[in-house]
C-alpha atoms as a PDB file:
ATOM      1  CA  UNK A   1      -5.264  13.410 -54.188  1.00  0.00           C
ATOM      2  CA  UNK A   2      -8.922  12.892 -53.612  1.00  0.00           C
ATOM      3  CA  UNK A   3     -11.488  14.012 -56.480  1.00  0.00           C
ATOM      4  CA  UNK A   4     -14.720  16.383 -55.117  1.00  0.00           C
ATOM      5  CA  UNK A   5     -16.921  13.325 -55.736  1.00  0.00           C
ATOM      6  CA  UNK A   6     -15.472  11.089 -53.382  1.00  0.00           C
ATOM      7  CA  UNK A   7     -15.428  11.769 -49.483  1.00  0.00           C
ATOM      8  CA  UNK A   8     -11.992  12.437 -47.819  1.00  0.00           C
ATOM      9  CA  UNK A   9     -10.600   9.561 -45.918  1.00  0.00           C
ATOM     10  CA  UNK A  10     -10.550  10.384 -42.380  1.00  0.00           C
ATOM     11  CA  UNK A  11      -8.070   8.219 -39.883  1.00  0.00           C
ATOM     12  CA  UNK A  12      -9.227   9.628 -37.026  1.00  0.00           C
ATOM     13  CA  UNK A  13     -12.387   8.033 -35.111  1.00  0.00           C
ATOM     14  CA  UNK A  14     -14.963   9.910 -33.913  1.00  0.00           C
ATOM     15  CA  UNK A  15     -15.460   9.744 -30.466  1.00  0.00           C
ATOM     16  CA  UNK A  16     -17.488   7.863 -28.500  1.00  0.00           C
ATOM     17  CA  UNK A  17     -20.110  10.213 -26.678  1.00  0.00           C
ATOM     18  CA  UNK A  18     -21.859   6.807 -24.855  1.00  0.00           C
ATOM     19  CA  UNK A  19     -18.769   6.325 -23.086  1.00  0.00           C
ATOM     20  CA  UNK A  20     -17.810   9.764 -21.935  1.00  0.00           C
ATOM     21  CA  UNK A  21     -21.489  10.103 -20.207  1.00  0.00           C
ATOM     22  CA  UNK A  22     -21.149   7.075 -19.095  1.00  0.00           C
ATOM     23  CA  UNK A  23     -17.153   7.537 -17.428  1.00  0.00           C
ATOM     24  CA  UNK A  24     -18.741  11.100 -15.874  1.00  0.00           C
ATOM     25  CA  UNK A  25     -21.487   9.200 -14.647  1.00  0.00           C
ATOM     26  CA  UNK A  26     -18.835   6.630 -13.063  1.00  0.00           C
ATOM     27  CA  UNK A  27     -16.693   9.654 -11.563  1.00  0.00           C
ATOM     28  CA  UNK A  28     -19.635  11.355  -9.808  1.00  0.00           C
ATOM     29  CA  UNK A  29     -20.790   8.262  -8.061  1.00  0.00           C
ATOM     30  CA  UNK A  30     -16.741   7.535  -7.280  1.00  0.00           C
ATOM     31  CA  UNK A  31     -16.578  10.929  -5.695  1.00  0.00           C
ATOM     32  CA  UNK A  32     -20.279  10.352  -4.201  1.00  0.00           C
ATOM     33  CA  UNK A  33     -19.219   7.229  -2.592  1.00  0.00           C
ATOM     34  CA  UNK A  34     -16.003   8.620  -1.193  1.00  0.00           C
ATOM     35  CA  UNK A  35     -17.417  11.691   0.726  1.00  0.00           C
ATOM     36  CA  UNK A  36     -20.149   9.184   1.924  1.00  0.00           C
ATOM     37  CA  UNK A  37     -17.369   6.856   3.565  1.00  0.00           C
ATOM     38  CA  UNK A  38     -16.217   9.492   6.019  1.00  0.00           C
ATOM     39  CA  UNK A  39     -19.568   9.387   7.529  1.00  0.00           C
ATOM     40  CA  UNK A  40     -20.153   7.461  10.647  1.00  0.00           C
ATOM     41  CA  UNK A  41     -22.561   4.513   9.779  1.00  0.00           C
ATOM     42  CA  UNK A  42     -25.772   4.089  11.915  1.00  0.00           C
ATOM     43  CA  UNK A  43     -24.341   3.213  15.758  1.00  0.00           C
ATOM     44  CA  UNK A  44     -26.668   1.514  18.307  1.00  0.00           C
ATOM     45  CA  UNK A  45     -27.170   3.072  21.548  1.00  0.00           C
ATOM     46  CA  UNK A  46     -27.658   2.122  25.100  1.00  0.00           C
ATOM     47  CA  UNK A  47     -27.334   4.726  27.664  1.00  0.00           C
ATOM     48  CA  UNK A  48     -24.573   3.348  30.242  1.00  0.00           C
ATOM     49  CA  UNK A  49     -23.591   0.496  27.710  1.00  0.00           C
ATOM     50  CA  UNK A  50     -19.966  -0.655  27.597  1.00  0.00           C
ATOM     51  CA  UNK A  51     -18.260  -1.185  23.985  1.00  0.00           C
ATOM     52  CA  UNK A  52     -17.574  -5.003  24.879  1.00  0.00           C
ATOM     53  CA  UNK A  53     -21.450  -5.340  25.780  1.00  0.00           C
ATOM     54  CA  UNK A  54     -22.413  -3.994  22.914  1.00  0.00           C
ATOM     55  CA  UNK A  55     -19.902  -6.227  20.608  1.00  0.00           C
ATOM     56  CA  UNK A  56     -21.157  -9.210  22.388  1.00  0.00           C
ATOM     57  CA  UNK A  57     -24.801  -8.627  22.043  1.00  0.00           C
ATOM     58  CA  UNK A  58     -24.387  -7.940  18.365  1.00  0.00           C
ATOM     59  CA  UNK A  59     -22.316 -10.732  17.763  1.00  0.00           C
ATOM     60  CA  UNK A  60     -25.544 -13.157  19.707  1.00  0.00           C
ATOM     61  CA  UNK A  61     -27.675 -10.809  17.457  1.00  0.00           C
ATOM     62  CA  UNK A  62     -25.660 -11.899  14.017  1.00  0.00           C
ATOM     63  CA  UNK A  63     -25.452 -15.323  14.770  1.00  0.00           C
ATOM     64  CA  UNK A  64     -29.154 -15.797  15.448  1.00  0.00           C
ATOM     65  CA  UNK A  65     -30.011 -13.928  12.597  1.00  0.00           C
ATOM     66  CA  UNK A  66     -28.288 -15.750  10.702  1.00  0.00           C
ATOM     67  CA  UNK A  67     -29.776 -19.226  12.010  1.00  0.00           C
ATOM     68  CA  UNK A  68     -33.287 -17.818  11.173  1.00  0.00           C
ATOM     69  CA  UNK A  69     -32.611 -16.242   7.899  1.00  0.00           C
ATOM     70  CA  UNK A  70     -30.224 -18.675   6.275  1.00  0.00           C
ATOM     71  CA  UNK A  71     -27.757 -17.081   2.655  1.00  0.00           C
ATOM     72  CA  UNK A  72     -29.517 -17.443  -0.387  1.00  0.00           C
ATOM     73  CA  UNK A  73     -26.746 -17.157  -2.745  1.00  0.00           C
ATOM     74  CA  UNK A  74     -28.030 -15.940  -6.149  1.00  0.00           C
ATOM     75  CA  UNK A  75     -26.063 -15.913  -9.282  1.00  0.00           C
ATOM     76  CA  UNK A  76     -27.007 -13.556 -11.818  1.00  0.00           C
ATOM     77  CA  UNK A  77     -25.214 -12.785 -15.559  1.00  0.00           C
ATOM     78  CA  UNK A  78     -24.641  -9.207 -16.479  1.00  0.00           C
ATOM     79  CA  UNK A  79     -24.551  -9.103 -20.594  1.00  0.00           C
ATOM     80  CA  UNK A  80     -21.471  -7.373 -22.500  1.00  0.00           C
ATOM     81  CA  UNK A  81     -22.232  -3.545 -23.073  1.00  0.00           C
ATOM     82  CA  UNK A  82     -21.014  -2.019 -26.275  1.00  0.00           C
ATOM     83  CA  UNK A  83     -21.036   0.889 -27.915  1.00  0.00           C
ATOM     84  CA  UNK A  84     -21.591   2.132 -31.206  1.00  0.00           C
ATOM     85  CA  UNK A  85     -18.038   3.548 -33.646  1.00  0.00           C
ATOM     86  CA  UNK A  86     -18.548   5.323 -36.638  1.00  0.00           C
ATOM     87  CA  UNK A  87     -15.898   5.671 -39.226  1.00  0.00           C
ATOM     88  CA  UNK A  88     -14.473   6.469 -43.022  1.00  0.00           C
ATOM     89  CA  UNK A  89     -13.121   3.361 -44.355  1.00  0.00           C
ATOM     90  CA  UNK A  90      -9.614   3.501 -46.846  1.00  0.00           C
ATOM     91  CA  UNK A  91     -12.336   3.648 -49.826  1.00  0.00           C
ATOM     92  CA  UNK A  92     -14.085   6.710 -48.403  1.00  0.00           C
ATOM     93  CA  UNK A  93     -17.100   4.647 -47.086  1.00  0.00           C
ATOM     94  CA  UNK A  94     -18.892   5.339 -44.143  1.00  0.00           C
ATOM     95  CA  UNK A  95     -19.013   2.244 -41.523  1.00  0.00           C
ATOM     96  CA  UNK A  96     -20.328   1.587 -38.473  1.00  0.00           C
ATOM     97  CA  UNK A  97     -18.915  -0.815 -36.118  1.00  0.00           C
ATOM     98  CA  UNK A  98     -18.929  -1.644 -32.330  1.00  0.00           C
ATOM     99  CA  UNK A  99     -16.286  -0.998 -29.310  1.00  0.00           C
ATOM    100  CA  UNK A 100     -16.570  -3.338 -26.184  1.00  0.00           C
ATOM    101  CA  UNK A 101     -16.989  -0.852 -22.844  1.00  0.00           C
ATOM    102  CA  UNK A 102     -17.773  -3.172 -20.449  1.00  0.00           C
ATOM    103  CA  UNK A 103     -17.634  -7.262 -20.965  1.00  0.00           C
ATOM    104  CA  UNK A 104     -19.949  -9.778 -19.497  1.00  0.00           C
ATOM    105  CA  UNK A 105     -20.037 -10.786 -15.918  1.00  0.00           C
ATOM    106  CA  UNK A 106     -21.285 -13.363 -13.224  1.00  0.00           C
ATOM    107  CA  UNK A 107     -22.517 -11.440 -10.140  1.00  0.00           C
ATOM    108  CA  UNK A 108     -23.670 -13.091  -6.973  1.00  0.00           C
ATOM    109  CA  UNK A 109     -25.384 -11.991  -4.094  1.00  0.00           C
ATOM    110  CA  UNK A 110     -27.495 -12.563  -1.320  1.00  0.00           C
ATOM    111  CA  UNK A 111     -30.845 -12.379  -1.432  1.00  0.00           C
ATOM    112  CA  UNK A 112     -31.281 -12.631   2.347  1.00  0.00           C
ATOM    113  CA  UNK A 113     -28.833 -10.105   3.513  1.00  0.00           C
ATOM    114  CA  UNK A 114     -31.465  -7.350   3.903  1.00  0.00           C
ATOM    115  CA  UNK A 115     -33.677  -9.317   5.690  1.00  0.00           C
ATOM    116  CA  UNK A 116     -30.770 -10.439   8.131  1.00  0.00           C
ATOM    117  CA  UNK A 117     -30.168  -7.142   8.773  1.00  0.00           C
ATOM    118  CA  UNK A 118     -33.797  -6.181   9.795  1.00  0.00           C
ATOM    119  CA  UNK A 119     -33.757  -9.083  12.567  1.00  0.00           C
ATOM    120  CA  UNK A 120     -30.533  -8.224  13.678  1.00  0.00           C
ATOM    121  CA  UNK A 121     -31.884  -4.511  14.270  1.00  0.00           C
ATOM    122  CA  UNK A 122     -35.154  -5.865  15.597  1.00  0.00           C
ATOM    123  CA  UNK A 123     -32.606  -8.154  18.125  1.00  0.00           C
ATOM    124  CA  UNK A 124     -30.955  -5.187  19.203  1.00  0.00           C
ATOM    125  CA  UNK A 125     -33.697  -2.839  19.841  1.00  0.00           C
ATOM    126  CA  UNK A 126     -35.542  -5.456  21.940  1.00  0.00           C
ATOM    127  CA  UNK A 127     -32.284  -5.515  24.133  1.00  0.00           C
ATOM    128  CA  UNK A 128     -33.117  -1.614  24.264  1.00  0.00           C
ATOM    129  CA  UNK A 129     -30.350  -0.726  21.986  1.00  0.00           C
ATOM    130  CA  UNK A 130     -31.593   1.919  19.495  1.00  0.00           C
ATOM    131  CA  UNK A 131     -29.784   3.134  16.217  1.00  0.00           C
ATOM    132  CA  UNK A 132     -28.785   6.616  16.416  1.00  0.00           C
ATOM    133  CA  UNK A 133     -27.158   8.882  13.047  1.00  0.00           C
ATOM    134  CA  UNK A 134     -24.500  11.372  14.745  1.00  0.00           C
ATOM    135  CA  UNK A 135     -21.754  13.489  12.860  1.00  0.00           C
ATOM    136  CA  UNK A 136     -18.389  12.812  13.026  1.00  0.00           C
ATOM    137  CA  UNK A 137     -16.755  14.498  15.767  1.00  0.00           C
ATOM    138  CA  UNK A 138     -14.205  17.035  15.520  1.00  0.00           C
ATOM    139  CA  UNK A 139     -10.434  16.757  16.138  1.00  0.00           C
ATOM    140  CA  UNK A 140     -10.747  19.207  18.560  1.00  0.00           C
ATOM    141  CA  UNK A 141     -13.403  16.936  20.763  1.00  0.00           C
ATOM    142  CA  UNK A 142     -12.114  15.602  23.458  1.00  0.00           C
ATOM    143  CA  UNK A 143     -11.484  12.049  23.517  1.00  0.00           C
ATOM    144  CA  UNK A 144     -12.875   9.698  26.446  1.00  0.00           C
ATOM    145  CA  UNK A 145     -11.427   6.429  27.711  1.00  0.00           C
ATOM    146  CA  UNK A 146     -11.925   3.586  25.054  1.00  0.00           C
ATOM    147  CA  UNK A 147     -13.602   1.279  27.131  1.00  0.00           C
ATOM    148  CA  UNK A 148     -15.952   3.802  28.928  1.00  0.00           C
ATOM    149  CA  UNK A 149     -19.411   3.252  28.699  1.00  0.00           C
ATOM    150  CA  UNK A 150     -22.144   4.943  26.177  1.00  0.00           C
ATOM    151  CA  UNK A 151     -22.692   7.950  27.754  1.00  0.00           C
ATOM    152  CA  UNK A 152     -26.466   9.601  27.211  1.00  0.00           C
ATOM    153  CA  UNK A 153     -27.111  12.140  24.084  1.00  0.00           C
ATOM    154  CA  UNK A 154     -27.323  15.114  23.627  1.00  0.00           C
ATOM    155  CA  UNK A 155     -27.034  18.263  20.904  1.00  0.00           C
ATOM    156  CA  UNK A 156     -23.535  17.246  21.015  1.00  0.00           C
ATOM    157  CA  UNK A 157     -23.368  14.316  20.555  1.00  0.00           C
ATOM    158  CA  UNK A 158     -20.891  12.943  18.029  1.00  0.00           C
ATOM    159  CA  UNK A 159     -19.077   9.593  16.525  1.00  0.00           C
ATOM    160  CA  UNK A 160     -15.118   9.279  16.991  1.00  0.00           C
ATOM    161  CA  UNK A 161     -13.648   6.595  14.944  1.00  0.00           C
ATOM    162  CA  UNK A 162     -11.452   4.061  16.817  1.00  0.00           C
ATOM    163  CA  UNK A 163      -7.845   3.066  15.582  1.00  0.00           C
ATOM    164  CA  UNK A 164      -9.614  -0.638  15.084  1.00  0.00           C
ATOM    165  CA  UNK A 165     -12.020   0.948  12.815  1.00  0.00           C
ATOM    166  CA  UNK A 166     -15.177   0.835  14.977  1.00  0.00           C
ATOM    167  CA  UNK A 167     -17.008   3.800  16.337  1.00  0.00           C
ATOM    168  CA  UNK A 168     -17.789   5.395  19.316  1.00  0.00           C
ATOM    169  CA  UNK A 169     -20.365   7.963  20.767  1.00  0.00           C
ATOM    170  CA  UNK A 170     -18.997  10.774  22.070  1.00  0.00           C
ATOM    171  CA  UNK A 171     -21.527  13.259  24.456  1.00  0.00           C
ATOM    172  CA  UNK A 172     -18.695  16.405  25.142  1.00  0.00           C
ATOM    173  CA  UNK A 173     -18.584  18.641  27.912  1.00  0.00           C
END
């Protein structure tokens, strides 16, 4: 038995209230970033464009881009995160210790890559291509021929995703 002047031994840790915000935090971005992906990215249009036209240009654009703005390949270390686990010890003392969450990490990245992507946009739009947002369409839109060219926008306007995972602008009616 235990006597009233010594604390009862408790087996059971406490629980680790860093973590859960931090695993709720994780889930919300998860489910951010998943009802993000359904949206159509940023498509360039040309009025009268065909698809292969525009694959062709951007691929010029991408490649010259990438001759003016070479990688810059930057490694960077991400320390171990931990957090803090309190407990009762077999004697009935209090201790504190630490539980690994996360451990270290090398991450690497380019430092150019947003810079690339500006003269790549700037290539584009002086071949009068301009970047255009449009919703997804609708199963119910009808769909034109693959290979037809961009047709002009309108209130309508919409992005159908192709079965090779591109996208293409849709003007119904």
């Amino acid at each position: 038995m235990t006597e009233a002047s010594k604390p009862v031994n408790r087996f059971v840790p406490g629980r680790l209230c860093c973590y859960c915000v931090a695993m709720s935090r994780l889930m919300l971005l998860l489910c951010l970033a998943a009802l993000t992906a359904c949206a159509p990215p940023p498509l360039f249009h040309k009025t009268g464009a065909g698809p292969d036209q525009v694959a062709a240009l951007r691929t010029r654009c991408e490649v010259a881009a990438l001759r003016d703005v070479p990688r810059d390949i930057r490694t960077t270390y991400v320390p171990p995160r931990y957090v803090p686990r309190f407990y009762h010890g077999p004697h009935g003392r209090f201790h504190r210790g630490f539980v690994l969450v996360e451990p270290g990490r090398t991450e690497s990245y380019d430092a150019n890559a947003d810079l690339r992507a500006r003269v790549v946009d700037q290539c584009m739009a002086e071949a009068g291509f301009r970047p255009v947002r449009l919703p997804a369409c609708t199963r119910d839109t009808p769909a034109p021929a693959p290979d037809s060219a961009q047709p002009p926008l309108n209130s309508t306007s919409c992005a159908r995703r192709l079965p090779d995972g591109g996208w293409q602008v849709v003007t119904p009616g």
